[in-house]
PDB file of N, CA and C in Angstrom:
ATOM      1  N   UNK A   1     -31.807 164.941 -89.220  1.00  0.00           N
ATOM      2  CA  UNK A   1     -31.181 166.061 -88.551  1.00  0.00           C
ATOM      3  C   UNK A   1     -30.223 166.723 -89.541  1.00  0.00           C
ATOM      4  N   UNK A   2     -30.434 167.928 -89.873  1.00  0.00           N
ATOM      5  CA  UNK A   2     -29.498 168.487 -90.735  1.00  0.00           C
ATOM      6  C   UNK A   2     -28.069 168.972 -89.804  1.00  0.00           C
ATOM      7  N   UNK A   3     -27.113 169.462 -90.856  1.00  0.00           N
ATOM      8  CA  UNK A   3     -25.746 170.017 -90.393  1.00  0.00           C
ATOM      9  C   UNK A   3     -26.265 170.698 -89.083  1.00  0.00           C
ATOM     10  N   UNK A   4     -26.820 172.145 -89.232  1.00  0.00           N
ATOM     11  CA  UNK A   4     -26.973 173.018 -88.394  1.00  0.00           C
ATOM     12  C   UNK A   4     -27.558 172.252 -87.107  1.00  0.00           C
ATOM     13  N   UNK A   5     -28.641 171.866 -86.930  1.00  0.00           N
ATOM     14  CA  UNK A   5     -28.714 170.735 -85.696  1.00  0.00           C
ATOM     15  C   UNK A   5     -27.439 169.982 -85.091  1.00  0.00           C
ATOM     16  N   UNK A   6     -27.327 169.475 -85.919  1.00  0.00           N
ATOM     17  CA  UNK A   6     -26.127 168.131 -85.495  1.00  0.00           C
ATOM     18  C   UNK A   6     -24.510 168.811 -84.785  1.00  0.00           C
ATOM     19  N   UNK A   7     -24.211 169.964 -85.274  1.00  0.00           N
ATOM     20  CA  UNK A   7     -23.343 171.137 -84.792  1.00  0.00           C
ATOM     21  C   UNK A   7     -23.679 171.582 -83.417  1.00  0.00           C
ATOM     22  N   UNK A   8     -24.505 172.210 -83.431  1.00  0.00           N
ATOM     23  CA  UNK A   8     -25.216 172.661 -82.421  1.00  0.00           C
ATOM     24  C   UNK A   8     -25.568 172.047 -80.974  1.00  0.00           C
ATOM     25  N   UNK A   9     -25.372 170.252 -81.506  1.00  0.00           N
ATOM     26  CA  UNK A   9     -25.284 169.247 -80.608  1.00  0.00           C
ATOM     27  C   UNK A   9     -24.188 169.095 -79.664  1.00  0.00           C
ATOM     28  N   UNK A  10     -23.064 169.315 -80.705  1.00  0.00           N
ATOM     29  CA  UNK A  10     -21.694 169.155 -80.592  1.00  0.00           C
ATOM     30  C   UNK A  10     -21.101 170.090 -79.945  1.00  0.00           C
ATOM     31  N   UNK A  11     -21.001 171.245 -80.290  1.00  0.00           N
ATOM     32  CA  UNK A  11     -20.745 172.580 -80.080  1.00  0.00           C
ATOM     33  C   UNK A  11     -21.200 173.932 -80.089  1.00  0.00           C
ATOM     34  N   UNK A  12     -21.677 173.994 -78.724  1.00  0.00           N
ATOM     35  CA  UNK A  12     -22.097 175.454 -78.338  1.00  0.00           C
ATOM     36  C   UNK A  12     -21.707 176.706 -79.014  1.00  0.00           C
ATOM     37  N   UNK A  13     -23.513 177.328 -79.518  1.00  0.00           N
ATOM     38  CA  UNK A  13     -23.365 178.657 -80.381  1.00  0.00           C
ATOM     39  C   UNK A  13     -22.154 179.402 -79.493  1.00  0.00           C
ATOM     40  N   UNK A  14     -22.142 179.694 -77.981  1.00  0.00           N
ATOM     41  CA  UNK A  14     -21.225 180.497 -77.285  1.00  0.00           C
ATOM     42  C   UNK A  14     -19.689 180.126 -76.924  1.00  0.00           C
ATOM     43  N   UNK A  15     -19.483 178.933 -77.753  1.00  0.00           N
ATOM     44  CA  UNK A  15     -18.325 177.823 -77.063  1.00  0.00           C
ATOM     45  C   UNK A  15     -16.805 178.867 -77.769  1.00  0.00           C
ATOM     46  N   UNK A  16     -16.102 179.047 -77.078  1.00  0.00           N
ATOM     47  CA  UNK A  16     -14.575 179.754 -77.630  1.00  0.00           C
ATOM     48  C   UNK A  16     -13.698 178.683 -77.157  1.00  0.00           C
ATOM     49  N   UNK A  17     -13.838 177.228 -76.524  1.00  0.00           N
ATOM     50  CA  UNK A  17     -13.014 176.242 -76.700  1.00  0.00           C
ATOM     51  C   UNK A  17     -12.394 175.958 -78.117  1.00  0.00           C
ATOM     52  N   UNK A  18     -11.235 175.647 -78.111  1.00  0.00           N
ATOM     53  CA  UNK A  18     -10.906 174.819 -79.573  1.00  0.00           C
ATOM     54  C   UNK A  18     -10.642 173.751 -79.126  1.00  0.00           C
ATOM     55  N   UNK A  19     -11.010 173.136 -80.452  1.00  0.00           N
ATOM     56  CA  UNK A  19     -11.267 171.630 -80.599  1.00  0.00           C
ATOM     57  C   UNK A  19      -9.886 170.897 -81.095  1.00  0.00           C
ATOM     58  N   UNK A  20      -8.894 170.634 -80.898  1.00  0.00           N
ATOM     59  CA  UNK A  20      -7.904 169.640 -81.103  1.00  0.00           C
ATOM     60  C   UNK A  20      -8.275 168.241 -81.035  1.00  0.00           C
ATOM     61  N   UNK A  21      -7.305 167.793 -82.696  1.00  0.00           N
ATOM     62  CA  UNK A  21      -7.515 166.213 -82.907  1.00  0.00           C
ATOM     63  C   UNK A  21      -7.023 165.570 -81.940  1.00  0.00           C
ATOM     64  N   UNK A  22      -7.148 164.343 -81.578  1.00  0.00           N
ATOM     65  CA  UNK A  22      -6.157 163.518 -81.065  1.00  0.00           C
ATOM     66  C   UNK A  22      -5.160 162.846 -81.831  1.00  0.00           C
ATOM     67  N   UNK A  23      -4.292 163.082 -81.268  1.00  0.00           N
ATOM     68  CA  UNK A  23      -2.725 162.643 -82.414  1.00  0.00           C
ATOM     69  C   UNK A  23      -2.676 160.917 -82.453  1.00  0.00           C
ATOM     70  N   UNK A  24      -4.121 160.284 -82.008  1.00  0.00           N
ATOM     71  CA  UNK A  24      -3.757 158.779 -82.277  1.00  0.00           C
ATOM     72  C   UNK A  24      -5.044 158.632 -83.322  1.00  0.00           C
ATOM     73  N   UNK A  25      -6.127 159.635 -83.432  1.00  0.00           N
ATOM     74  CA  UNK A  25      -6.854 159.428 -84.553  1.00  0.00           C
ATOM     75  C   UNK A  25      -6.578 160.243 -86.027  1.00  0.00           C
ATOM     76  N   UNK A  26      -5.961 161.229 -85.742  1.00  0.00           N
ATOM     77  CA  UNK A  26      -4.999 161.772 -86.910  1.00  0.00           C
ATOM     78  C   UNK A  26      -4.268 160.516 -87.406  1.00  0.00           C
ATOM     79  N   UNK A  27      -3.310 159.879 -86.343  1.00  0.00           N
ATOM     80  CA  UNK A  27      -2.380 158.746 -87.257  1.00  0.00           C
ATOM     81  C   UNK A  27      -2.898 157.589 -87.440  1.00  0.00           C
ATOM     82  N   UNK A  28      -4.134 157.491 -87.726  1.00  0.00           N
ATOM     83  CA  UNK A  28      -5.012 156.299 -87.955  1.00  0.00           C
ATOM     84  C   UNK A  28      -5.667 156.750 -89.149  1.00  0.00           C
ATOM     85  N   UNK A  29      -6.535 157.978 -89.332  1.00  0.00           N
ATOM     86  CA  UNK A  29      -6.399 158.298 -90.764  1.00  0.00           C
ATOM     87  C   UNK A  29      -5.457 158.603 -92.240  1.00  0.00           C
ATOM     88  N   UNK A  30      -4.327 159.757 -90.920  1.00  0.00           N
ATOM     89  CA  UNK A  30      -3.355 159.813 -91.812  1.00  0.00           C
ATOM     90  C   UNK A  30      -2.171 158.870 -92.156  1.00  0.00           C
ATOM     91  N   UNK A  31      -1.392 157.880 -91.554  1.00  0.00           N
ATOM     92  CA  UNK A  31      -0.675 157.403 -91.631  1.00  0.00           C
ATOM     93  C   UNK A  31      -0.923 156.881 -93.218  1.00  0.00           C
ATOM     94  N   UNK A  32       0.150 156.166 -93.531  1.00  0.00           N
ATOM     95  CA  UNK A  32       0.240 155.467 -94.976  1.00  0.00           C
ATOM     96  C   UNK A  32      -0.705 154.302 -94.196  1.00  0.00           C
ATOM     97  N   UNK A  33      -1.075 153.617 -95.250  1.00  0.00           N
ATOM     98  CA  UNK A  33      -2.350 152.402 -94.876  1.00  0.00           C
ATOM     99  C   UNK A  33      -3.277 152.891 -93.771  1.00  0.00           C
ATOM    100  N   UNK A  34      -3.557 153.966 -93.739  1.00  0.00           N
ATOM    101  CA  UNK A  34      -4.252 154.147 -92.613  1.00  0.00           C
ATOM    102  C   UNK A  34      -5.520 154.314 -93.262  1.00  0.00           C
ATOM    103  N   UNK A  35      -6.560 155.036 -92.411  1.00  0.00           N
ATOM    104  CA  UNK A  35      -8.036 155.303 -92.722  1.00  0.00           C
ATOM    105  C   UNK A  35      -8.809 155.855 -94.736  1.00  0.00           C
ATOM    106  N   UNK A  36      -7.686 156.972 -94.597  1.00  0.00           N
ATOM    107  CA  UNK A  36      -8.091 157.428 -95.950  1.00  0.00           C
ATOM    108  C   UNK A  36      -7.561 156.784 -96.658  1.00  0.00           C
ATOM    109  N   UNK A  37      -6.256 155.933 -96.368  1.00  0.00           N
ATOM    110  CA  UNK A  37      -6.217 155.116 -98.062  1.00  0.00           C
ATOM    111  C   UNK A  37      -6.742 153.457 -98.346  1.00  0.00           C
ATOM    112  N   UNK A  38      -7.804 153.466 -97.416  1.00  0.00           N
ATOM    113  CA  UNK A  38      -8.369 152.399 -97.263  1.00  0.00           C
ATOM    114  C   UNK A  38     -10.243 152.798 -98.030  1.00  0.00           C
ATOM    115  N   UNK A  39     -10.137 153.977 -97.690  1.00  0.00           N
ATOM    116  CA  UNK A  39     -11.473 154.816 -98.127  1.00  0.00           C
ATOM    117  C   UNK A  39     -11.250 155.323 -99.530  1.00  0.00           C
ATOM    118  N   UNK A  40      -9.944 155.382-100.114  1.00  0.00           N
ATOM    119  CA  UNK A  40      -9.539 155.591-101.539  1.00  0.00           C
ATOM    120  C   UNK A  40      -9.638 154.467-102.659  1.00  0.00           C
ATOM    121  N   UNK A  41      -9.327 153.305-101.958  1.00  0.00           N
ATOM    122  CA  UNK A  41      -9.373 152.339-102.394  1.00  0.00           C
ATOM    123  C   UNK A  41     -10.370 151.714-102.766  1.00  0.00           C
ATOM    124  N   UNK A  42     -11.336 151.796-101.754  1.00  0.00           N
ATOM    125  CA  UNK A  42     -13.069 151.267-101.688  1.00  0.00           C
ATOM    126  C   UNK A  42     -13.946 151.995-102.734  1.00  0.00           C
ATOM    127  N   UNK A  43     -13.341 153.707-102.361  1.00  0.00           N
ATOM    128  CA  UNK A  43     -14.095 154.263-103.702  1.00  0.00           C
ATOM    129  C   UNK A  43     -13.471 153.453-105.116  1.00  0.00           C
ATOM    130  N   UNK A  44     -12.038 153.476-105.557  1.00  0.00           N
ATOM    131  CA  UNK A  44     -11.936 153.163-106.669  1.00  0.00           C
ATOM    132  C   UNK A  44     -12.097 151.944-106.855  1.00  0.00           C
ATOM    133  N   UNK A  45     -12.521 150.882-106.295  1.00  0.00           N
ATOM    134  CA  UNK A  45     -13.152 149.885-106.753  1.00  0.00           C
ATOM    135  C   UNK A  45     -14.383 149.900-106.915  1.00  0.00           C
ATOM    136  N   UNK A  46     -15.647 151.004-106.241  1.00  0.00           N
ATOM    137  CA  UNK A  46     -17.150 150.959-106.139  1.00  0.00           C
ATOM    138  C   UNK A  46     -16.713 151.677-107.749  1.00  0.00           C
ATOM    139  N   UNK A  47     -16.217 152.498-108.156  1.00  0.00           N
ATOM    140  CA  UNK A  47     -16.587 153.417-109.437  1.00  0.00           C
ATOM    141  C   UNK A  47     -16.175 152.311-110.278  1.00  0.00           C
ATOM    142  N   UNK A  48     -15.370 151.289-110.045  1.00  0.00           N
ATOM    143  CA  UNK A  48     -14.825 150.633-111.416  1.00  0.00           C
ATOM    144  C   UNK A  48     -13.404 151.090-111.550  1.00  0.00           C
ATOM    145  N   UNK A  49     -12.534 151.799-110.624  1.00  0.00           N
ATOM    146  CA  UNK A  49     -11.185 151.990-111.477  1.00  0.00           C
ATOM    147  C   UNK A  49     -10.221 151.088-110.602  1.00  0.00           C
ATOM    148  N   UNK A  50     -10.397 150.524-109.869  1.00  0.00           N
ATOM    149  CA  UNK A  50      -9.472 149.742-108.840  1.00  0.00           C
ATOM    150  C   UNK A  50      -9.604 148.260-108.819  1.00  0.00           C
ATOM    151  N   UNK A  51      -8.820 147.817-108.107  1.00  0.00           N
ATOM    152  CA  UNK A  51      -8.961 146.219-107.706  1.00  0.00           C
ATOM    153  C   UNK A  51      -9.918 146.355-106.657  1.00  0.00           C
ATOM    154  N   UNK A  52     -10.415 145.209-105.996  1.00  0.00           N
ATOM    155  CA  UNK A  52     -10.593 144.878-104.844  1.00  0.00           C
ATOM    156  C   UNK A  52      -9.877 145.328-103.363  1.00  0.00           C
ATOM    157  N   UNK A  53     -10.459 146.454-102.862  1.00  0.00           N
ATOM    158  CA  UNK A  53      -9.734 146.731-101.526  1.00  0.00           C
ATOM    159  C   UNK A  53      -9.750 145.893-100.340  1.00  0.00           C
ATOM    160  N   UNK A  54      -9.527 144.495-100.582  1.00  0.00           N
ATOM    161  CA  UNK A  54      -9.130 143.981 -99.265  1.00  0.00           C
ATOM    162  C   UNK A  54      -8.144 143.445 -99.107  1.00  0.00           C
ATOM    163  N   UNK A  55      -6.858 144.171 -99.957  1.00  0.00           N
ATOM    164  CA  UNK A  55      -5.811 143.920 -99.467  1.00  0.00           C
ATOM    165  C   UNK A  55      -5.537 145.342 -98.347  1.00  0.00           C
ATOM    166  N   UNK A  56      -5.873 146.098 -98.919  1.00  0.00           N
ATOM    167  CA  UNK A  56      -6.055 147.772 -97.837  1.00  0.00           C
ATOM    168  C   UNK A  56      -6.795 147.795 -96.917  1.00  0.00           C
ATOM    169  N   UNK A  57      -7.645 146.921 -96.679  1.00  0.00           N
ATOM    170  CA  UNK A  57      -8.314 146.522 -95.576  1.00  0.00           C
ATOM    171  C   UNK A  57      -7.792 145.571 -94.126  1.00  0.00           C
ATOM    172  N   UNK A  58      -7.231 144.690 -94.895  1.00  0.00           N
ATOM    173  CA  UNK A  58      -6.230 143.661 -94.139  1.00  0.00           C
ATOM    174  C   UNK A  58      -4.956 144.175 -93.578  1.00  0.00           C
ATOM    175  N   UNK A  59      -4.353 145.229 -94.393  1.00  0.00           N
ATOM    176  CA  UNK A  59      -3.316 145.940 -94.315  1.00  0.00           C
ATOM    177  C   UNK A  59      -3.817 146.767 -92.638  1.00  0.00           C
ATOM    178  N   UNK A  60      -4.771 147.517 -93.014  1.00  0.00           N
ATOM    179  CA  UNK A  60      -5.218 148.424 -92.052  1.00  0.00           C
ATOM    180  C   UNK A  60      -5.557 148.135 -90.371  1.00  0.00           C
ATOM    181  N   UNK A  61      -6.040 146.594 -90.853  1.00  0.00           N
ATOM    182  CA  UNK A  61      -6.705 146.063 -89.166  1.00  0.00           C
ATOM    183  C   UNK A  61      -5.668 145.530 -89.243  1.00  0.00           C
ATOM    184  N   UNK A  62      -4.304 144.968 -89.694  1.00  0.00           N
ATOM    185  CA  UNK A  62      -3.124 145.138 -88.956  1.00  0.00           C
ATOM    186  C   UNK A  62      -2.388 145.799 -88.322  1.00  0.00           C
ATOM    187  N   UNK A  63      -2.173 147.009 -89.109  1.00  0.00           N
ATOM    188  CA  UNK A  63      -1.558 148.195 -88.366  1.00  0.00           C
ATOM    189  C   UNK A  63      -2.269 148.970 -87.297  1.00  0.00           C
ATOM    190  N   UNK A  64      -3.673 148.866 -87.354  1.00  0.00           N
ATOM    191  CA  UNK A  64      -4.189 149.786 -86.012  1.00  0.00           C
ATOM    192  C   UNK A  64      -5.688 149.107 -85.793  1.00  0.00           C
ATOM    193  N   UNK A  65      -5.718 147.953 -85.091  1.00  0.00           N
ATOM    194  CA  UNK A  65      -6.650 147.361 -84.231  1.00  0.00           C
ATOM    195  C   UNK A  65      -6.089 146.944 -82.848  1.00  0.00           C
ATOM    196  N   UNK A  66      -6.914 147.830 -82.272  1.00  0.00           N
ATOM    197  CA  UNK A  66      -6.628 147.781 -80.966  1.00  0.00           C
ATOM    198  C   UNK A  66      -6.411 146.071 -80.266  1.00  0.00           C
ATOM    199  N   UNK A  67      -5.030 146.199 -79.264  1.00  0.00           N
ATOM    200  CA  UNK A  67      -4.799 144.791 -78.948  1.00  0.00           C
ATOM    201  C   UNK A  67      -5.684 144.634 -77.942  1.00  0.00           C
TER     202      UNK A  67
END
């Protein structure tokens, strides 16, 4: 399924709703240790420039796994 499909799934050619994040998955990506610097990490260890990300991993399902 390309982009244009998969959109189209999601959101209606006629739709004038806007789409707002939810402010608990914003602060799960954005927070410090959150989503993207757990996904920063993984890359720079797959290319070769990092350690091992499972200390950013461990970090992460501490701070936001659901109780």
């Amino acid at each position: 399924m390309g982009w244009q499909a998969l959109w189209g799934t999601m959101v209606g050619a006629a739709s004038a709703q806007v789409i707002y994040p939810s402010a608990e998955a914003t602060r799960v990506y954005q927070s410090p240790g959150g989503l993207l610097d757990v996904y920063a990490a993984c890359e720079r260890f797959a290319i070769g420039r990092g350690p091992d990300p499972d200390a950013h991993i461990q970090t992460f399902r501490g701070a936001f796994t659901a109780a």
